[in-house]
C-alpha atoms as a PDB file:
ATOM      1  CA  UNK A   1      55.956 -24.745  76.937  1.00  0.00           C
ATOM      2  CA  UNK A   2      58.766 -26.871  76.750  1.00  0.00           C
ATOM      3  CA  UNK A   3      60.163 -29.644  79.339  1.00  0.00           C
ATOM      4  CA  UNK A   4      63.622 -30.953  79.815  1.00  0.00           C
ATOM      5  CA  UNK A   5      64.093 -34.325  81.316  1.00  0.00           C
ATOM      6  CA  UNK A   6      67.854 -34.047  82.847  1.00  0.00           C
ATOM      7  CA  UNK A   7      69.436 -31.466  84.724  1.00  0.00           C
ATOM      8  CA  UNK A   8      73.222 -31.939  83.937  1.00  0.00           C
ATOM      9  CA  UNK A   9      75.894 -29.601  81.868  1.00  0.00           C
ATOM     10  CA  UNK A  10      73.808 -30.043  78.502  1.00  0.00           C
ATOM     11  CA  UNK A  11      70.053 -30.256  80.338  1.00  0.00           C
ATOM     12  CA  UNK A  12      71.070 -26.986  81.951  1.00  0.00           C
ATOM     13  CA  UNK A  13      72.130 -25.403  78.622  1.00  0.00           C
ATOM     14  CA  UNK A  14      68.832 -26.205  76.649  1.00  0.00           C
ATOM     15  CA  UNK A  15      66.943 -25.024  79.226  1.00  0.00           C
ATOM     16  CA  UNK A  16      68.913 -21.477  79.113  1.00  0.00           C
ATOM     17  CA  UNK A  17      68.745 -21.336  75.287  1.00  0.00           C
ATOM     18  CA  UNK A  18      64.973 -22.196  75.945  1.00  0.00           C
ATOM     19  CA  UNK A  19      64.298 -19.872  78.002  1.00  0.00           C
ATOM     20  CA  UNK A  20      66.127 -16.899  76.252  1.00  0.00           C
ATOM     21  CA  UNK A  21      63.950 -17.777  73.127  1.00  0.00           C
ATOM     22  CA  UNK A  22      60.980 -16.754  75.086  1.00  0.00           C
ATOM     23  CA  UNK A  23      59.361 -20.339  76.000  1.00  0.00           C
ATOM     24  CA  UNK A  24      58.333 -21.561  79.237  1.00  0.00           C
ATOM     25  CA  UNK A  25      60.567 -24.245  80.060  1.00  0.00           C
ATOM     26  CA  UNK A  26      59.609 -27.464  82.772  1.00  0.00           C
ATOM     27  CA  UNK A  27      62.962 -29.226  84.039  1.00  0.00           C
ATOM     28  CA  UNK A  28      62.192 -32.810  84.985  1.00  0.00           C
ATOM     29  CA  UNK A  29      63.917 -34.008  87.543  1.00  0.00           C
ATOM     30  CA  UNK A  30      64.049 -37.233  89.969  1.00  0.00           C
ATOM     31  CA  UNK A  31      64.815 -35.224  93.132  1.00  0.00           C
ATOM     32  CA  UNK A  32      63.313 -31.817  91.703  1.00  0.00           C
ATOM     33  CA  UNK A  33      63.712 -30.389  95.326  1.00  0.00           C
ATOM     34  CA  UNK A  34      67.573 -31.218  95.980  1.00  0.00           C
ATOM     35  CA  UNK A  35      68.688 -30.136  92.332  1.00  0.00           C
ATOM     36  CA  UNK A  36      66.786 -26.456  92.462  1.00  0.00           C
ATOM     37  CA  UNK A  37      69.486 -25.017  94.654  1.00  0.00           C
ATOM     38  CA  UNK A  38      72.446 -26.335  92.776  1.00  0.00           C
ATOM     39  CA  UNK A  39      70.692 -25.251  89.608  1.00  0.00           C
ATOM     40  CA  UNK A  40      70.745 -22.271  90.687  1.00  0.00           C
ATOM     41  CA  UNK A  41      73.846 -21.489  91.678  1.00  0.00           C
ATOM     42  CA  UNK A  42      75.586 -22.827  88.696  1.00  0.00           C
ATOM     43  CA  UNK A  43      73.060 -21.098  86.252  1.00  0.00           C
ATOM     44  CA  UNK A  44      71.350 -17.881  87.262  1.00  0.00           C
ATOM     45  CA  UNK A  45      69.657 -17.422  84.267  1.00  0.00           C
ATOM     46  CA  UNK A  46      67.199 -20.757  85.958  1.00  0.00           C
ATOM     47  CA  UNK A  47      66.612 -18.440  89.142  1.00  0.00           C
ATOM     48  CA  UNK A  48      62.999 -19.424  89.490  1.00  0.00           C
ATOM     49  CA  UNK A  49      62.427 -22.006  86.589  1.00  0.00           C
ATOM     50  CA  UNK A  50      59.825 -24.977  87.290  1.00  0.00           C
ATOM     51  CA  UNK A  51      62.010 -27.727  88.509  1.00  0.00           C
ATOM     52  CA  UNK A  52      59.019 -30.814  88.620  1.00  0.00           C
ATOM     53  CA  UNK A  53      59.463 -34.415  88.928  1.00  0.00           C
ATOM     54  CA  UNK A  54      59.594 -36.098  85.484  1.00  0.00           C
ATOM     55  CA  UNK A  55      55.889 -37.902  85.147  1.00  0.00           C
ATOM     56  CA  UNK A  56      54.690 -33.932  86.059  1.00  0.00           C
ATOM     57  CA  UNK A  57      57.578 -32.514  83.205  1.00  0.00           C
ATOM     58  CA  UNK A  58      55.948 -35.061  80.589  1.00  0.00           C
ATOM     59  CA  UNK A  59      52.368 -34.110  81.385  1.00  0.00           C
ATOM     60  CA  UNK A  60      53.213 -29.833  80.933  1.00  0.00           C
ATOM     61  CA  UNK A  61      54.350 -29.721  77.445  1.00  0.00           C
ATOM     62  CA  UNK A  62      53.839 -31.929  74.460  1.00  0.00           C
ATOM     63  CA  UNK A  63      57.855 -31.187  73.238  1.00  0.00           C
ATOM     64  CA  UNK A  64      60.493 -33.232  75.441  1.00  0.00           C
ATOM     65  CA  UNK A  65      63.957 -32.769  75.486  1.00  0.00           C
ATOM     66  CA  UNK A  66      65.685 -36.441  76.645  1.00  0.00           C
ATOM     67  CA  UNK A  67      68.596 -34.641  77.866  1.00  0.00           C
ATOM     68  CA  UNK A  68      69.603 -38.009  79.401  1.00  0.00           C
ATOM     69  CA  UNK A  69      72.548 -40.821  78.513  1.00  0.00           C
ATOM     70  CA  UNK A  70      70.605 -43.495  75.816  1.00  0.00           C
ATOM     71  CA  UNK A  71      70.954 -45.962  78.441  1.00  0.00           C
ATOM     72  CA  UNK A  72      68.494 -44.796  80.481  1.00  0.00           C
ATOM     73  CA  UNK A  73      65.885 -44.479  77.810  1.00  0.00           C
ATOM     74  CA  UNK A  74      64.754 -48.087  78.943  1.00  0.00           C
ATOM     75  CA  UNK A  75      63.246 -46.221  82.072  1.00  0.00           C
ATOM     76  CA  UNK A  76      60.734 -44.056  80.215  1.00  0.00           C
ATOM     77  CA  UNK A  77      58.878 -47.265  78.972  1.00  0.00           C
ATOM     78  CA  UNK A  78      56.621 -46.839  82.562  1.00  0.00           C
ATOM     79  CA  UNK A  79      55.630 -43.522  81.119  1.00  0.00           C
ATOM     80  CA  UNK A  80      54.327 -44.822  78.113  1.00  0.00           C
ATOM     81  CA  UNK A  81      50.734 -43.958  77.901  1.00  0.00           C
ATOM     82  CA  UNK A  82      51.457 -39.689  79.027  1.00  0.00           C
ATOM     83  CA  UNK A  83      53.931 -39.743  76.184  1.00  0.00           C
ATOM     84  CA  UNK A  84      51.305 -40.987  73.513  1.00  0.00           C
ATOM     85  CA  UNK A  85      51.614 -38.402  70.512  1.00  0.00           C
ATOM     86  CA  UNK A  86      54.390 -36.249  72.106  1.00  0.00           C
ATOM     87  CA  UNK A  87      57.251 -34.941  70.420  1.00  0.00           C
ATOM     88  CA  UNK A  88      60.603 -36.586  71.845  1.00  0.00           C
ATOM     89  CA  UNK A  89      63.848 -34.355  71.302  1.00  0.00           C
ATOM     90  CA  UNK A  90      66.687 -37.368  72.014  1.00  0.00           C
ATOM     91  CA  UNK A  91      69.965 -35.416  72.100  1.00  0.00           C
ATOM     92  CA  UNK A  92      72.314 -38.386  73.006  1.00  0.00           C
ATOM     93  CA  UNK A  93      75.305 -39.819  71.501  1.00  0.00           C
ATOM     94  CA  UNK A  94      75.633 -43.658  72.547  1.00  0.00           C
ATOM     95  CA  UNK A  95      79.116 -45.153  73.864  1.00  0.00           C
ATOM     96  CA  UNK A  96      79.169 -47.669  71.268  1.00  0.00           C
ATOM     97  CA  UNK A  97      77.388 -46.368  68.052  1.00  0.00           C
ATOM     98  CA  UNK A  98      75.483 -49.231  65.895  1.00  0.00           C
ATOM     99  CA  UNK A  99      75.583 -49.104  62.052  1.00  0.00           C
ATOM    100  CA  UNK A 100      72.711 -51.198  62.333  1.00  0.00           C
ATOM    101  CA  UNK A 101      70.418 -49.135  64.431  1.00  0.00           C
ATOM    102  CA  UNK A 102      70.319 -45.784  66.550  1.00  0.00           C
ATOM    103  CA  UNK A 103      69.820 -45.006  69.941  1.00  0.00           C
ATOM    104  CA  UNK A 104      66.578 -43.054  68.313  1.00  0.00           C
ATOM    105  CA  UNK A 105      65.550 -45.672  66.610  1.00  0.00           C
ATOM    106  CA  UNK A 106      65.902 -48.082  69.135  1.00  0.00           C
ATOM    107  CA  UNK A 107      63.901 -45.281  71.495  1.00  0.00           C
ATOM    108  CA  UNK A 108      61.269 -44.814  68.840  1.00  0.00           C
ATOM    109  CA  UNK A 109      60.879 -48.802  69.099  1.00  0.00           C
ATOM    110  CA  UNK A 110      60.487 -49.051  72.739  1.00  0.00           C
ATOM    111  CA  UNK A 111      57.763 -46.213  72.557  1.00  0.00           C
ATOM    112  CA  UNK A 112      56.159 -46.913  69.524  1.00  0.00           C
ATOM    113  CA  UNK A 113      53.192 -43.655  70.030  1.00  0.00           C
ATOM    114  CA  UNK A 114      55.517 -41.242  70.454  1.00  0.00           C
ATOM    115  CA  UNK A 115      57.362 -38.914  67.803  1.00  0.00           C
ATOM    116  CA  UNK A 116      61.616 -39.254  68.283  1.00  0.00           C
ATOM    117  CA  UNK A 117      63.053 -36.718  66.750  1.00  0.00           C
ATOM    118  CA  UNK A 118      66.996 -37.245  66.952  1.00  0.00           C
ATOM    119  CA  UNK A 119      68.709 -33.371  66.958  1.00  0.00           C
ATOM    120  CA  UNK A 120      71.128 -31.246  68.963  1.00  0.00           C
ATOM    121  CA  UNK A 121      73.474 -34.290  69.330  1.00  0.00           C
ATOM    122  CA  UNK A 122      76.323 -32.857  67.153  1.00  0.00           C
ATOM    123  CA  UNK A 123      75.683 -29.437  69.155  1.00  0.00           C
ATOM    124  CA  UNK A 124      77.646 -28.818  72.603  1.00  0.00           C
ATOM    125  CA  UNK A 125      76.654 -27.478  75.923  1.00  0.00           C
ATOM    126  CA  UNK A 126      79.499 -24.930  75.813  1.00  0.00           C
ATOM    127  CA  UNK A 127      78.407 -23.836  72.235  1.00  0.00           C
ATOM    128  CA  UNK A 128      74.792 -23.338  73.618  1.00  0.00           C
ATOM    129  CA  UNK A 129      76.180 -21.394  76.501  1.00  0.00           C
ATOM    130  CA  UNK A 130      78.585 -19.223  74.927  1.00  0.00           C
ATOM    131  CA  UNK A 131      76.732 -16.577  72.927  1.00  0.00           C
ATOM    132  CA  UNK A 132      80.168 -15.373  71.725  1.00  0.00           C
ATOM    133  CA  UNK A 133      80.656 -18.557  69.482  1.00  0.00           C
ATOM    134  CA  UNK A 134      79.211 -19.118  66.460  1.00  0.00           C
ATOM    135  CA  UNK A 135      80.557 -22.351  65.840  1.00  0.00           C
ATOM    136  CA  UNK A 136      79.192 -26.004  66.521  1.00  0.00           C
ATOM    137  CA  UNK A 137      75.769 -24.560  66.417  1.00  0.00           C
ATOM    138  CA  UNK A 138      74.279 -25.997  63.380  1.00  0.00           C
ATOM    139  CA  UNK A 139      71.796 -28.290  64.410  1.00  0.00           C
ATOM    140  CA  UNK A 140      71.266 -31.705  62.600  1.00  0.00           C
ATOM    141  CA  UNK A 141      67.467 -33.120  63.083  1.00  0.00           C
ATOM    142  CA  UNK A 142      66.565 -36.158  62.145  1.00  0.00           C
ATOM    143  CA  UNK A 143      62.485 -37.790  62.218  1.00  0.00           C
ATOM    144  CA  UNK A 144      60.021 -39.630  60.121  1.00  0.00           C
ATOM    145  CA  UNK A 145      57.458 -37.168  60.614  1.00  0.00           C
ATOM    146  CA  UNK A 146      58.015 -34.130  59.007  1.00  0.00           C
ATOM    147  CA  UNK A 147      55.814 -32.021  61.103  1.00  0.00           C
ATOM    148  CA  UNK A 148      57.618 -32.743  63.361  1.00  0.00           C
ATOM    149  CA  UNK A 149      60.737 -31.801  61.928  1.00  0.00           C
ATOM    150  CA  UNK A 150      59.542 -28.233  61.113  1.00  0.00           C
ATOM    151  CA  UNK A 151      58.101 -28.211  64.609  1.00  0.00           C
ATOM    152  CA  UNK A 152      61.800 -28.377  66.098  1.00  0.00           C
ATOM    153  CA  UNK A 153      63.583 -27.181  63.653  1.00  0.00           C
ATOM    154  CA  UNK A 154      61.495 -23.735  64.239  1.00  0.00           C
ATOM    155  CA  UNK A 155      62.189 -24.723  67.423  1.00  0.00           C
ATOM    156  CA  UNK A 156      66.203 -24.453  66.871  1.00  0.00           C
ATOM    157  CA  UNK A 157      65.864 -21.041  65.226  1.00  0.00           C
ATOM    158  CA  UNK A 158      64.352 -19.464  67.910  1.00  0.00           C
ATOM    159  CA  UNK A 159      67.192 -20.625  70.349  1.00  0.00           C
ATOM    160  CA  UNK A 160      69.585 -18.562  68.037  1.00  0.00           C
ATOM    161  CA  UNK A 161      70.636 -21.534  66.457  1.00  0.00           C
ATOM    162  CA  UNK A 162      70.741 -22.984  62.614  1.00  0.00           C
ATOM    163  CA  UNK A 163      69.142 -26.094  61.603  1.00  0.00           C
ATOM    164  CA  UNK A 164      69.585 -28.199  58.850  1.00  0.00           C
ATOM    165  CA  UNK A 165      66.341 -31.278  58.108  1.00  0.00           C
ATOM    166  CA  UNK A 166      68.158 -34.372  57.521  1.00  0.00           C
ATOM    167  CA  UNK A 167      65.531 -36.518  57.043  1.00  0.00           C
ATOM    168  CA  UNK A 168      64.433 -39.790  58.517  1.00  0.00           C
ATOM    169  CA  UNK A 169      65.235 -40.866  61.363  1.00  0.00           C
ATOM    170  CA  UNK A 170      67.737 -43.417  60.057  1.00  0.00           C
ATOM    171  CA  UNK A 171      69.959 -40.857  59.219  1.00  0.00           C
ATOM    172  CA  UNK A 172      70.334 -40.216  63.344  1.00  0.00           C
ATOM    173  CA  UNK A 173      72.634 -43.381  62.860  1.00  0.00           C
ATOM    174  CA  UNK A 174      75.587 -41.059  60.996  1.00  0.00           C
ATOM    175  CA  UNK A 175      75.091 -38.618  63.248  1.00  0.00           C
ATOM    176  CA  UNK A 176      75.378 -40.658  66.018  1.00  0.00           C
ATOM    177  CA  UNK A 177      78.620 -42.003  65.508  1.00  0.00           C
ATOM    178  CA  UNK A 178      79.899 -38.866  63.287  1.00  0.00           C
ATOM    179  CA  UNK A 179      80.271 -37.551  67.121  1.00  0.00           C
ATOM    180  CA  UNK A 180      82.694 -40.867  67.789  1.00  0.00           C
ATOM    181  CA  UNK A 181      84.610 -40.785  64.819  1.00  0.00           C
ATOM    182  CA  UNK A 182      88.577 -39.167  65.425  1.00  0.00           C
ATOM    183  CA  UNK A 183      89.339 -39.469  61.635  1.00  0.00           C
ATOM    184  CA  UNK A 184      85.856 -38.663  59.424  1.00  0.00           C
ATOM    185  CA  UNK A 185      87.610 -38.386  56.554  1.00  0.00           C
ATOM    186  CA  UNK A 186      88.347 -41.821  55.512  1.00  0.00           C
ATOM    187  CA  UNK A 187      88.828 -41.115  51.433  1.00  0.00           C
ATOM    188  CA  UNK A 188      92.237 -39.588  52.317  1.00  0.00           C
ATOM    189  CA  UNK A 189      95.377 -42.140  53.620  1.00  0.00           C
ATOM    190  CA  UNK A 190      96.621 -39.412  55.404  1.00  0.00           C
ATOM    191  CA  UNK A 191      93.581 -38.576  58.132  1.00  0.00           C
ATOM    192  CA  UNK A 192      93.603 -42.740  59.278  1.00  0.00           C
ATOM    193  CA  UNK A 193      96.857 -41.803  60.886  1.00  0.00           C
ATOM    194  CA  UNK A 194      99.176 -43.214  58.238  1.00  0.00           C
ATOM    195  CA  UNK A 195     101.277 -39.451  58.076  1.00  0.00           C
ATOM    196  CA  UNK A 196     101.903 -39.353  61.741  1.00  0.00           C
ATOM    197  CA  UNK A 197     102.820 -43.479  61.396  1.00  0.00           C
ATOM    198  CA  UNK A 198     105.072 -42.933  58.765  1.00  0.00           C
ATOM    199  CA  UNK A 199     106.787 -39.872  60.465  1.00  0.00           C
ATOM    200  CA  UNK A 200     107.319 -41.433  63.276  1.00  0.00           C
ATOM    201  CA  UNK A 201     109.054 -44.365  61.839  1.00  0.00           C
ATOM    202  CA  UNK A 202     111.196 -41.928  59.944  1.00  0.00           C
ATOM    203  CA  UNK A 203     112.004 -40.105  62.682  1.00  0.00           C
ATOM    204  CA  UNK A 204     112.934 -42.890  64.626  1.00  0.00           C
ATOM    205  CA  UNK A 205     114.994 -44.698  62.419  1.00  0.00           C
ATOM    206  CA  UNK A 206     117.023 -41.268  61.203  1.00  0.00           C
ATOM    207  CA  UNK A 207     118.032 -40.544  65.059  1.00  0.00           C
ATOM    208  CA  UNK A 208     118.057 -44.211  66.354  1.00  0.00           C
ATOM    209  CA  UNK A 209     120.739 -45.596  63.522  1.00  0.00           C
ATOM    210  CA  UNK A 210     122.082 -42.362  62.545  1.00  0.00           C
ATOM    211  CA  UNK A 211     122.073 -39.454  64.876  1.00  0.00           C
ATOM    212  CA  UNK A 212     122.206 -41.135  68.293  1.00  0.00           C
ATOM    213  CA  UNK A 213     123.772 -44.216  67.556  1.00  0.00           C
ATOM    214  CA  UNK A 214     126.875 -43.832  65.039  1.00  0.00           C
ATOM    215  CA  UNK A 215     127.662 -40.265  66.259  1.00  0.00           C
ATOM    216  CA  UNK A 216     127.303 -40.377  69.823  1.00  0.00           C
ATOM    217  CA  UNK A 217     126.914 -44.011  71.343  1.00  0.00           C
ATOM    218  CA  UNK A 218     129.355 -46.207  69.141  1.00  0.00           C
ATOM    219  CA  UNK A 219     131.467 -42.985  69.369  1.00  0.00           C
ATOM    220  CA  UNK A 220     131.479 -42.376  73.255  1.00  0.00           C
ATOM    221  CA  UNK A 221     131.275 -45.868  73.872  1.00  0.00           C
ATOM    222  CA  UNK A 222     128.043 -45.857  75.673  1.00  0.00           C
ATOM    223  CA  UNK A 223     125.131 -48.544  75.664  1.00  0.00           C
ATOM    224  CA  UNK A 224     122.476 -47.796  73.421  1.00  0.00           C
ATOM    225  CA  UNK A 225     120.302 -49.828  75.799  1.00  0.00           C
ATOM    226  CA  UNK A 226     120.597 -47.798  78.894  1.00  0.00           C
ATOM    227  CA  UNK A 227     120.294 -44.387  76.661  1.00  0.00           C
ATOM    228  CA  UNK A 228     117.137 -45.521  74.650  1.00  0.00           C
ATOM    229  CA  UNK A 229     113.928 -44.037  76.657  1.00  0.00           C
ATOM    230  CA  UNK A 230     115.332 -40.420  77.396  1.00  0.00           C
ATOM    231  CA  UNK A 231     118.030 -39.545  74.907  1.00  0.00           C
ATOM    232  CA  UNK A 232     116.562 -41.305  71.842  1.00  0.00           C
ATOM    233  CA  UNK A 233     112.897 -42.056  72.071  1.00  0.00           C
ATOM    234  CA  UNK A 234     112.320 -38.180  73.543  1.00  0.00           C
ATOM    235  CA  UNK A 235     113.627 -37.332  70.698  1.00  0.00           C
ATOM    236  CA  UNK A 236     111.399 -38.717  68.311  1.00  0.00           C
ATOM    237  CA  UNK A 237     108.648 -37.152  70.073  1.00  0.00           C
ATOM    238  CA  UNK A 238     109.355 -33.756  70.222  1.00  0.00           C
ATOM    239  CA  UNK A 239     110.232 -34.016  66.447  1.00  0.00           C
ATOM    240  CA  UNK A 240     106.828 -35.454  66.146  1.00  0.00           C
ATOM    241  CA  UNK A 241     105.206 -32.866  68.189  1.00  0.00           C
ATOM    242  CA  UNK A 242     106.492 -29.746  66.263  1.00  0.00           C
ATOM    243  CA  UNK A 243     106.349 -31.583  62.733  1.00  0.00           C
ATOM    244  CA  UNK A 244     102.195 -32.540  63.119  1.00  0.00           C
ATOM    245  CA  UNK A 245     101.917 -28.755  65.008  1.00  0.00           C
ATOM    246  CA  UNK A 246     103.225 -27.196  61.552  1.00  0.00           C
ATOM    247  CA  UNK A 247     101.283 -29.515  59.543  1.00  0.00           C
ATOM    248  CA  UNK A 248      97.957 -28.735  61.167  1.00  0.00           C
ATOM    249  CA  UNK A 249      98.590 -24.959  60.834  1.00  0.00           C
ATOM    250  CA  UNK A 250     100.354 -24.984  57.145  1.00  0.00           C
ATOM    251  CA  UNK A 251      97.450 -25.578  54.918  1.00  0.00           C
ATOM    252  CA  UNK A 252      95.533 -22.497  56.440  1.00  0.00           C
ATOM    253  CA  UNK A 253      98.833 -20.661  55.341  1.00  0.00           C
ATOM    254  CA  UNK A 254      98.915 -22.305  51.893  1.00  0.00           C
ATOM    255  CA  UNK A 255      94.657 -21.236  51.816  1.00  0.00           C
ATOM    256  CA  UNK A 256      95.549 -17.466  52.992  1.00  0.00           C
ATOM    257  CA  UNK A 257      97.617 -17.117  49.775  1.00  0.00           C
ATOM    258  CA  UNK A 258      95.879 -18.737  47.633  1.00  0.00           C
ATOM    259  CA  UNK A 259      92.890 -16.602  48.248  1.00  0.00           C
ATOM    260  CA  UNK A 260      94.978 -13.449  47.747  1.00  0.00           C
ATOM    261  CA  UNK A 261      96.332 -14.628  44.566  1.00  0.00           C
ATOM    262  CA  UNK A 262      92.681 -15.561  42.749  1.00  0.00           C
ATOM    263  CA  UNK A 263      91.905 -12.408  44.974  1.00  0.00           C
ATOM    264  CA  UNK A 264      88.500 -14.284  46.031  1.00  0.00           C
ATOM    265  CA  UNK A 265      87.041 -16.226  48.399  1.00  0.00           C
ATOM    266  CA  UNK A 266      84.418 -17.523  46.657  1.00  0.00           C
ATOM    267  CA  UNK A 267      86.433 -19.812  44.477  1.00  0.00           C
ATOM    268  CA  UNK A 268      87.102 -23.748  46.026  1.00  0.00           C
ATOM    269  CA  UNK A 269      90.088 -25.062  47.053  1.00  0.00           C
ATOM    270  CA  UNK A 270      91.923 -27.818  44.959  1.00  0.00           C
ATOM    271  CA  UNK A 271      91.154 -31.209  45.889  1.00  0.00           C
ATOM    272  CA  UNK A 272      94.126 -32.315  48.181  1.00  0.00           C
ATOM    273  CA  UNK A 273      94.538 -28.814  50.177  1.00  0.00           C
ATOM    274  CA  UNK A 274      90.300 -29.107  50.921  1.00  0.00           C
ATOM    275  CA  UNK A 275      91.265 -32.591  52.149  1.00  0.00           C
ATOM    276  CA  UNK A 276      94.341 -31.086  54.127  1.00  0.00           C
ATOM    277  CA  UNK A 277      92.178 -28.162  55.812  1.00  0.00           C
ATOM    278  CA  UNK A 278      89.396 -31.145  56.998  1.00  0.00           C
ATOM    279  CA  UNK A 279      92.329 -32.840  58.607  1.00  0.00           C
ATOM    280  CA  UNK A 280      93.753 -30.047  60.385  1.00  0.00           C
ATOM    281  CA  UNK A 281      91.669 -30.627  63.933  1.00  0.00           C
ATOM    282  CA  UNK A 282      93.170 -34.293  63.518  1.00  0.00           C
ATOM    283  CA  UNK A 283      96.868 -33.271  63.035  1.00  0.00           C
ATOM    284  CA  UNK A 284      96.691 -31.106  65.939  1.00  0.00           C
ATOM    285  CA  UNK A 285      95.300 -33.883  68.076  1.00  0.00           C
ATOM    286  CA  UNK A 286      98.280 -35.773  66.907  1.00  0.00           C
ATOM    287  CA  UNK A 287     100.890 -32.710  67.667  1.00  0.00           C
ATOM    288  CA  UNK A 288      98.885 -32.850  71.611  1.00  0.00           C
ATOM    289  CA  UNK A 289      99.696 -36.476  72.018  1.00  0.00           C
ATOM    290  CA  UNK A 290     103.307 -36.079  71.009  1.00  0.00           C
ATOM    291  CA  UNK A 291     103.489 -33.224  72.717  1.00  0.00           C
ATOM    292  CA  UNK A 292     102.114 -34.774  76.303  1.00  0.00           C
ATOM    293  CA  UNK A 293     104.215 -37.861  75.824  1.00  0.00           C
ATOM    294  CA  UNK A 294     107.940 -36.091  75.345  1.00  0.00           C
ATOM    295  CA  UNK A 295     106.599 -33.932  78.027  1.00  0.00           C
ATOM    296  CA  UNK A 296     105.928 -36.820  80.355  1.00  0.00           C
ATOM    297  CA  UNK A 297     109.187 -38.915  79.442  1.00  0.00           C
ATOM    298  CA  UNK A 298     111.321 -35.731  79.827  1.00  0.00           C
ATOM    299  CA  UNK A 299     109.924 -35.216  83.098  1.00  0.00           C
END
């Protein structure tokens, strides 16, 4: 038996997984009898599951999913005393992540007799829903108590799902704000955006001083002023758009032949292309933007 306090995109998704791993599975719920019908018309597979209010959800199972913003944690202190030796499951990623302290920890301070286990925060609701994907479904758990990190990382396994122990739960503060980090890799110049700053500047100075200007403008007689958002600056983005595009899909190129040449797989990568492949999600984030913005100013 296993409760769920939340019944949003990610409560909805646990409580699936949950259920398909053959638990019994309490949703908690402030308004348990307006949420069943939505519930189940956006998930069928929760046709029939105990929808309770949240005191009851706390009091059927001794394993608690938070699946609840951190800023709301506050609100469990008045249920204190039911959740006295209880395993709490605190799948949030703050706003704002602390280097100091984690949402976990700071939830495992305000309810000292409780277990907080942090987990299933780097893990998302569409991964848990899709059974076609077996990506993003490596689940981090962090917890001081290491029963109780068996208890849900046994837990994880029998929702289909790997899980990896690491450790205490002041580790929950990396994986907290790994989730808000754009650019992880911050050994390498390249992934804190200085490529894309460079190329832009290169870009714009090649068809600003050169292309546009001494070959059409000065030529033509037109005013560089009146020409500058559309014929110039357009420009510069759709050169930036296609340039980051082929950067974010060249180094799985470069990887394809290099594994045909060793004729393995099971050898690594040098150094700088490993670094390149880690930045590709990055580049073609970059290639979006550009992309969006010289669709925008052409429009």
């Amino acid at each position: 038996s296993v409760s769920v306090i939340g019944t949003g995109d990610f409560g909805r998704a646990l409580a699936v997984r949950l259920i398909q791993g053959g638990y019994t599975v309490h949703m908690g719920s402030q308004d348990p009898g307006g949420r069943r019908e939505f519930l189940e018309a956006v998930s069928p597979a929760l046709t029939g599951v105990s929808i309770v209010r949240i005191q009851e959800a706390i009091q059927l199972s001794n394993v608690i999913f938070l699946a609840v913003n951190s800023q709301h944690h506050e609100s469990l202190k008045q249920h204190s005393e039911q959740l006295v030796d209880k395993i709490l499951i605190d799948v949030s990623n703050p706003d704002k992540p602390s280097k100091i302290t984690s949402a976990a920890e700071k939830l495992q301070a305000l309810l000292p007799s409780s277990h907080v286990c942090k987990a299933f925060n780097t893990t998302s609701a569409y991964a848990l829903t899709d059974g076609s994907s077996i990506g993003n479904k490596v689940v981090n758990i962090s917890a001081n108590d290491l029963e109780v990190r068996s208890t849900v990382k046994r837990l994880a396994m029998d929702m289909g799902l790997q899980a990896v122990e690491m450790g205490g739960l002041q580790s929950a503060r990396d994986l907290e704000r790994r989730q808000q980090t754009l650019l992880s890799a911050s050994n390498c110049k390249i992934t804190r955006g200085n490529s894309s700053i460079r190329l832009h500047a290169l870009f714009s100075k090649y068809t600003l001083n050169f292309r546009r200007v001494t070959l059409t403008y000065i030529g033509n007689g037109f005013k560089v002023g009146s020409q500058w958002p559309l014929n110039v600056f357009n420009v510069v983005l759709a050169c930036m758009a296609i340039n980051q595009l082929a950067l974010c899909y060249l180094p799985g190129c470069l990887a394809a032949f290099i594994q045909i040449a060793k004729g393995t797989k099971y050898k690594a990568f040098p150094r700088w292309l490993d670094l390149w492949l880690k930045m590709r999600k990055q580049l073609g984030l970059y290639g979006l933007l550009f992309a969006i913005m010289h669709a925008c100013v052409s429009l």
